[in-house]
C-alpha atoms as a PDB file:
ATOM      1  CA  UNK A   1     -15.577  21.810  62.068  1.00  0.00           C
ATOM      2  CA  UNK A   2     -15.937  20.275  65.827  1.00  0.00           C
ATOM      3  CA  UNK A   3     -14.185  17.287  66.401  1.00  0.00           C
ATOM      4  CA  UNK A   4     -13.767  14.729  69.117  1.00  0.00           C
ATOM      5  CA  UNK A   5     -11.865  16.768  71.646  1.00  0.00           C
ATOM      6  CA  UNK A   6     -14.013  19.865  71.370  1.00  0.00           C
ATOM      7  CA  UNK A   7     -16.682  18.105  72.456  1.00  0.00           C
ATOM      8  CA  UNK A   8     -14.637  16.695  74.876  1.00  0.00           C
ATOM      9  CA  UNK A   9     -13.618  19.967  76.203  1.00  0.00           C
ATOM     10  CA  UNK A  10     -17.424  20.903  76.784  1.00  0.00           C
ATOM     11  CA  UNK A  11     -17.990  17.802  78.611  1.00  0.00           C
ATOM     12  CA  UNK A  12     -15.540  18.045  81.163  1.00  0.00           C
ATOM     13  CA  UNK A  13     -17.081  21.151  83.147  1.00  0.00           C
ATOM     14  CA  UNK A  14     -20.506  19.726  82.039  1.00  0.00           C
ATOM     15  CA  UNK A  15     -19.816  16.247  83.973  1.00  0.00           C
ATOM     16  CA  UNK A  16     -18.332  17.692  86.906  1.00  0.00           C
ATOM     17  CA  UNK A  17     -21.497  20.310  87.421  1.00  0.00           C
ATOM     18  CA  UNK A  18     -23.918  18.534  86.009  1.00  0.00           C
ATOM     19  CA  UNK A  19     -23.147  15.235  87.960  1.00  0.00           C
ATOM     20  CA  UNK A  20     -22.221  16.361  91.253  1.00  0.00           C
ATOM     21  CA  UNK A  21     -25.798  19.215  90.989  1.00  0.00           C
ATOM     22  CA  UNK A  22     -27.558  15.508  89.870  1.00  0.00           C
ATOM     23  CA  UNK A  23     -26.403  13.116  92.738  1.00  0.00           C
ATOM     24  CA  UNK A  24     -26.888  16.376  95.339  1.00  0.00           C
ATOM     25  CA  UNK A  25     -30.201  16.499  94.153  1.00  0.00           C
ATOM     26  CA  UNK A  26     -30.595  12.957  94.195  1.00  0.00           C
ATOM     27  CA  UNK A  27     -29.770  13.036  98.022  1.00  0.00           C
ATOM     28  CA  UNK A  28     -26.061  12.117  98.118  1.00  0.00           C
ATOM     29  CA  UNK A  29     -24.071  14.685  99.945  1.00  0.00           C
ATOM     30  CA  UNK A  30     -21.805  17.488  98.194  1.00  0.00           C
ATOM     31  CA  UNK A  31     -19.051  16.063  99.943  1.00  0.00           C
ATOM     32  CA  UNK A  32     -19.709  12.445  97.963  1.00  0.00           C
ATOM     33  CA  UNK A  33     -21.110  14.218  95.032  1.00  0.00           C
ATOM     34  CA  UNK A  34     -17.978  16.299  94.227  1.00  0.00           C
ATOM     35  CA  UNK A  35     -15.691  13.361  93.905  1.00  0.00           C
ATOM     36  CA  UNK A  36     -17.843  11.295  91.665  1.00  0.00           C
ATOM     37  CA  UNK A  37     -18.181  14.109  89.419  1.00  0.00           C
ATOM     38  CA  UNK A  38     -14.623  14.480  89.148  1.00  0.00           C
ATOM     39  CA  UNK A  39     -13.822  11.043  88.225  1.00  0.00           C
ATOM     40  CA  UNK A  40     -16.117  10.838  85.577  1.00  0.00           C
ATOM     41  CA  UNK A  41     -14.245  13.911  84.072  1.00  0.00           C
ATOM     42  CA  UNK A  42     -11.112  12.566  84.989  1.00  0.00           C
ATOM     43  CA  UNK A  43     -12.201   9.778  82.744  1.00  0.00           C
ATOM     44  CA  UNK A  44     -13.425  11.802  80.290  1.00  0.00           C
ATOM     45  CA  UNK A  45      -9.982  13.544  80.595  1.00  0.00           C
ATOM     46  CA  UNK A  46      -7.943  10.357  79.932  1.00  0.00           C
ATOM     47  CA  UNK A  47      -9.930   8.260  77.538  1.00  0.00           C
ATOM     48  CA  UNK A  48      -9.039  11.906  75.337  1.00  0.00           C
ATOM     49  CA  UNK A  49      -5.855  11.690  75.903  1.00  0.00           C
ATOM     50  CA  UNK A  50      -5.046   8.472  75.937  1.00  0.00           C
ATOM     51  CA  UNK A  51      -7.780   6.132  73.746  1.00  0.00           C
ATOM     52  CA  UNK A  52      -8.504   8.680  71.436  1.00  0.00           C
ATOM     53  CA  UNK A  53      -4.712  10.975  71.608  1.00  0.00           C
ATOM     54  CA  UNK A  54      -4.825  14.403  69.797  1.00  0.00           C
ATOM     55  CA  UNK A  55      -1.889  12.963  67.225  1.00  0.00           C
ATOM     56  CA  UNK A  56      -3.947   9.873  66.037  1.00  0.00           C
ATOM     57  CA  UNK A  57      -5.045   8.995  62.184  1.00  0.00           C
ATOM     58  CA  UNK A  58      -8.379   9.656  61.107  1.00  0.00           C
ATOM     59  CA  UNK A  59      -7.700   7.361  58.656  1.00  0.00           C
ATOM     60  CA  UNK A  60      -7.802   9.283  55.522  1.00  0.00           C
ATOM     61  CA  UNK A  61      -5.282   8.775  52.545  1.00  0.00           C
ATOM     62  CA  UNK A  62      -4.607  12.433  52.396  1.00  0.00           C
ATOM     63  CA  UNK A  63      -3.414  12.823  56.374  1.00  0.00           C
ATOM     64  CA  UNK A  64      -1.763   9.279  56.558  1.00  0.00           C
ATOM     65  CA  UNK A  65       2.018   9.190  55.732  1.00  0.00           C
ATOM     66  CA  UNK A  66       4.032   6.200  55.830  1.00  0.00           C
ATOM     67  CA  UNK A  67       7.729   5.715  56.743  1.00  0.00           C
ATOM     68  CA  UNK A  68      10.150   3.459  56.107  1.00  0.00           C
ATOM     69  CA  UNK A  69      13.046   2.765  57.833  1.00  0.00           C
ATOM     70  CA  UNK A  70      16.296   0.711  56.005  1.00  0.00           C
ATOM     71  CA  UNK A  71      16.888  -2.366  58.180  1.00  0.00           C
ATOM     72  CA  UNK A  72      20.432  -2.352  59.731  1.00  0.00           C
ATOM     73  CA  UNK A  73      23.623  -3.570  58.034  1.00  0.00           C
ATOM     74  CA  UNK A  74      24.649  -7.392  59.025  1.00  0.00           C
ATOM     75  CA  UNK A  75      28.365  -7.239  58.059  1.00  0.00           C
END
């Protein structure tokens, strides 16, 4: 089953080539195209990582556990 960061892991290269061949062609030069290309993967990159993280819930009653943690003492 392909999830979220699969197809995440296809769009990196895909944005970085794809972009940077799109704004050469476009008439930007290779030296401008490059970074812009890289950004948008870098964003691709952290939104992954950080919006979407590998550890978080789907939200399914099966994968979900809950813990609970005593409260301290007050003596």
């Amino acid at each position: 089953m392909t999830g979220y960061h699969d197809y995440v892991l296809g769009l990196i290269p895909a944005a970085l080539l794809g972009i940077t061949a799109l704004l050469a062609l476009a008439g930007l030069s290779v030296q401008m195209a490059v970074p812009v290309g890289g950004g948008v993967a870098a964003l691709l990159i952290a939104h992954a990582m950080f919006v979407r993280g590998p550890g978080a819930t789907t939200g399914s009653a099966a994968t979900e556990t809950t813990t609970s943690v005593a409260p301290p003492n007050a003596d």
